[in-house]
Protein backbone atom coordinates (compact mmCIF):
# COMPACT_ATOMS: atom_id res chain seq x y z
CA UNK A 1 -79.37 197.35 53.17
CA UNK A 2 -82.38 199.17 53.56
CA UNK A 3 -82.82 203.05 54.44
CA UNK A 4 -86.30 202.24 55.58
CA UNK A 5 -85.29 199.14 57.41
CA UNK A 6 -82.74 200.87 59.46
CA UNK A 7 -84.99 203.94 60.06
CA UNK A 8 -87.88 201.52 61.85
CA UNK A 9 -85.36 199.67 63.81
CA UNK A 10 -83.68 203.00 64.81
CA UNK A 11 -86.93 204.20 66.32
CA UNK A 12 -87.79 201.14 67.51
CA UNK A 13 -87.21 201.60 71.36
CA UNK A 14 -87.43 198.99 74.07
CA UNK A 15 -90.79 201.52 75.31
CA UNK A 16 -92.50 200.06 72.30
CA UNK A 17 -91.73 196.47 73.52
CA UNK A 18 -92.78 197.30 76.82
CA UNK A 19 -95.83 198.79 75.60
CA UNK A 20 -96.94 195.81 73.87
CA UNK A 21 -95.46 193.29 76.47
CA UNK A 22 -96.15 194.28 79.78
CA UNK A 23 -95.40 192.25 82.56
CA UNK A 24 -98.78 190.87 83.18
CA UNK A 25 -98.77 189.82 79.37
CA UNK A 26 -95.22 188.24 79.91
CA UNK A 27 -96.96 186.29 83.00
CA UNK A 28 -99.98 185.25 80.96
CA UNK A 29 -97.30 184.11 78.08
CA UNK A 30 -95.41 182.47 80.86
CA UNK A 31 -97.94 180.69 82.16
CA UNK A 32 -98.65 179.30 78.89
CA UNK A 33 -95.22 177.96 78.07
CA UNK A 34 -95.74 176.08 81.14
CA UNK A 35 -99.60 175.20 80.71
CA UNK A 36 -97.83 173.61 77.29
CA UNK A 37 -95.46 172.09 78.51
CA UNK A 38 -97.29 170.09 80.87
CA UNK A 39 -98.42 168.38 77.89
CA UNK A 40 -95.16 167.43 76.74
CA UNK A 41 -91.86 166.61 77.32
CA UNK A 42 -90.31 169.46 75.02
CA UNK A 43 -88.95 172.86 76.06
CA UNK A 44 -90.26 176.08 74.56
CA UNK A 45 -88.64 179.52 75.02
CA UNK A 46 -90.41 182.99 73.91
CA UNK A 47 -88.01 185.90 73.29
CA UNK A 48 -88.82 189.41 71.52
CA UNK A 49 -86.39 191.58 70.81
CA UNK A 50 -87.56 195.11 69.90
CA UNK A 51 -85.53 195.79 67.24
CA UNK A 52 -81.45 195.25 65.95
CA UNK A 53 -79.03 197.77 66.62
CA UNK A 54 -75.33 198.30 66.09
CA UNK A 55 -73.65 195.70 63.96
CA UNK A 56 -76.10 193.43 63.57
CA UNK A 57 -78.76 196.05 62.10
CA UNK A 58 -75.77 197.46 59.67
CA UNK A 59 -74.98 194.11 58.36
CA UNK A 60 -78.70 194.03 57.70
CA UNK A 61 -78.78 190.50 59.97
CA UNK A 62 -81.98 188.80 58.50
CA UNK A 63 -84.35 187.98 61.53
CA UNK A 64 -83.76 184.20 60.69
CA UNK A 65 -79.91 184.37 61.20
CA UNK A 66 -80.47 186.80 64.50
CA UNK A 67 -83.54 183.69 65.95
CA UNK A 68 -80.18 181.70 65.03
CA UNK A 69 -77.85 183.23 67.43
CA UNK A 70 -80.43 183.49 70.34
CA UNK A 71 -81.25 179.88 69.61
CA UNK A 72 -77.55 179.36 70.66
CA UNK A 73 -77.19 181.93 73.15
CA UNK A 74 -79.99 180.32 75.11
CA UNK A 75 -78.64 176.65 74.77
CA UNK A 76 -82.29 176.01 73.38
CA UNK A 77 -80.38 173.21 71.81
CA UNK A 78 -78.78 171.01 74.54
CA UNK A 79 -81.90 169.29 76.32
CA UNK A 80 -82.22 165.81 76.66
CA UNK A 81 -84.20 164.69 73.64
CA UNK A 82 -82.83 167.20 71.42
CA UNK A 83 -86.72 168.66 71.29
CA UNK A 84 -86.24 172.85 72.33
CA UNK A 85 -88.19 175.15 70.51
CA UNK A 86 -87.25 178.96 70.23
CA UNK A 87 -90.12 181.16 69.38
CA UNK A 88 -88.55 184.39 68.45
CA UNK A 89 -90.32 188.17 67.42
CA UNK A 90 -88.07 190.65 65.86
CA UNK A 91 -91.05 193.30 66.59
CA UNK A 92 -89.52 196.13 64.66
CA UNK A 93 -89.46 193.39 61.42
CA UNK A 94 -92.95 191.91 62.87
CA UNK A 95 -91.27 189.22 61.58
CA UNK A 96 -91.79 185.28 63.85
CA UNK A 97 -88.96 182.65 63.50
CA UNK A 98 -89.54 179.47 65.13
CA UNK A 99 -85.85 177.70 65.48
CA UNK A 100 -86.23 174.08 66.68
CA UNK A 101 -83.75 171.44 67.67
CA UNK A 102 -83.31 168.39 65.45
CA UNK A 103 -85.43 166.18 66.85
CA UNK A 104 -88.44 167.71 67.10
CA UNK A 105 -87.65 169.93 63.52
CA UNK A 106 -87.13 166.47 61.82
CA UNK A 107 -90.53 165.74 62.69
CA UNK A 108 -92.40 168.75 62.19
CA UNK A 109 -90.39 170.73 59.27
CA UNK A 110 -89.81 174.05 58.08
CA UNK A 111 -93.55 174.09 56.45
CA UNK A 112 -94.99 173.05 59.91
CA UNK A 113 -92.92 175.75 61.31
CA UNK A 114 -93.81 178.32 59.00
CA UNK A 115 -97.53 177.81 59.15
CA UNK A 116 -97.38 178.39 62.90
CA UNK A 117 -94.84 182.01 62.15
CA UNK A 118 -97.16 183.04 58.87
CA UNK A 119 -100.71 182.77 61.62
CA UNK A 120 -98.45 184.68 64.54
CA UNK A 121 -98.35 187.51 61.96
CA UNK A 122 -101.74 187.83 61.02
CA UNK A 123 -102.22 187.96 64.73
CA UNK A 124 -99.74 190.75 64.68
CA UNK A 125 -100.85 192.44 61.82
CA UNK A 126 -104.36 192.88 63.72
CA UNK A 127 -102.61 194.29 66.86
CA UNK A 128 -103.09 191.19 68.73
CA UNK A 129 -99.58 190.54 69.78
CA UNK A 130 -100.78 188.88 73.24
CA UNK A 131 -103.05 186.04 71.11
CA UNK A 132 -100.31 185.56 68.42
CA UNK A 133 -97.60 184.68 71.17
CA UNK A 134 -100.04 182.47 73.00
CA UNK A 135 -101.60 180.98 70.11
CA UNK A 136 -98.01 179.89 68.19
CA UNK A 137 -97.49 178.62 71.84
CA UNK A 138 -100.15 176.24 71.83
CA UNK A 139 -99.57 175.45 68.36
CA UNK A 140 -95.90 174.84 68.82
CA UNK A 141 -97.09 172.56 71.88
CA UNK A 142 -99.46 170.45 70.59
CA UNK A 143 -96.70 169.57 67.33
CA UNK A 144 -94.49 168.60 70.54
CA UNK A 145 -97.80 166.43 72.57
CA UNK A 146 -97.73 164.54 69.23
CA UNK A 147 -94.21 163.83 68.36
CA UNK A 148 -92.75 164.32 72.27
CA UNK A 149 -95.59 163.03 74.89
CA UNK A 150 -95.06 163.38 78.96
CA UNK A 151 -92.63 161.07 79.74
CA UNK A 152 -93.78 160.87 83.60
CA UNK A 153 -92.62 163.50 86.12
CA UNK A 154 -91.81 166.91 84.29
CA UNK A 155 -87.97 168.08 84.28
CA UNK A 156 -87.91 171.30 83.16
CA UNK A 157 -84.79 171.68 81.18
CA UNK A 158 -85.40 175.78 80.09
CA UNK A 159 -86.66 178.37 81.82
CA UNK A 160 -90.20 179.43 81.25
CA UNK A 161 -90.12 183.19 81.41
CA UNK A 162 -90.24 184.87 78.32
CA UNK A 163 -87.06 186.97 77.12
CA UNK A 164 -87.20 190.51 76.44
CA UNK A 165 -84.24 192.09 74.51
């Protein structure tokens, strides 16, 4: 466990998050989820979480196994054609996780995946949290356009609003 890992997520405070992530940026990243989905029949979900505390920061819960959990928490899992994507920012970690559901992950992969998380953080790196979000958005939607196309009226199975935690 790191001292120095602790220490950041310690002062990490849900201010910061709300500095970043405003509301009007949550509406613009809302209103891409749904711009996205409108070219698919997929369901994406956007949740930041400022930073761990309590047990899962003293276990020193990798951001992977944490994306895990709130993949499961939100039921990203059970839609219909088994195609939810969880786009998840541990912002004291800077770290993007994209967990995906087995259909649309056994047609993408964890390389496709981890393109989309490694350009996020260069985004994020540069201070342009608002582009990163919106721009692994789009990416994440047009790997669903190709793999998942409209099929006729849109049911949304997920809520569109990002999650702040």
């Amino acid at each position: 466990m790191s001292i120095k890992r602790i220490a950041r997520h310690l002062v990490q405070h849900h201010w910061r998050v709300k500095q970043i992530f405003p509301q009007a940026v949550l509406d613009r990243i809302e209103h891409a989820i749904k711009r996205g989905e409108a070219t698919h029949s997929g369901q994406v979900r956007f949740v930041v979480e400022g930073a761990l505390d309590g047990a899962p920061l003293f276990r020193n819960q990798p951001a992977r196994e944490r994306a895990l959990d709130v993949f499961s928490h939100l039921r990203i899992w059970d839609t219909a054609h088994n195609n939810g994507v969880l786009i998840y920012l541990l912002l004291a970690d800077r770290d993007v996780e994209i967990v995906a559901d087995r259909g649309i992950d056994s047609k993408v992969g964890a390389g496709g995946w981890e393109t989309i998380c490694r350009a996020m953080e260069s985004e994020f790196r540069s201070g342009r949290f608002e582009r990163g979000v919106i721009g692994g958005i789009e990416a994440v939607s047009r790997e669903l356009a190709r793999h998942f196309p409209p099929l006729g009226p849109h049911s949304n199975e997920l809520p569109d609003e990002p999650v702040v935690m």
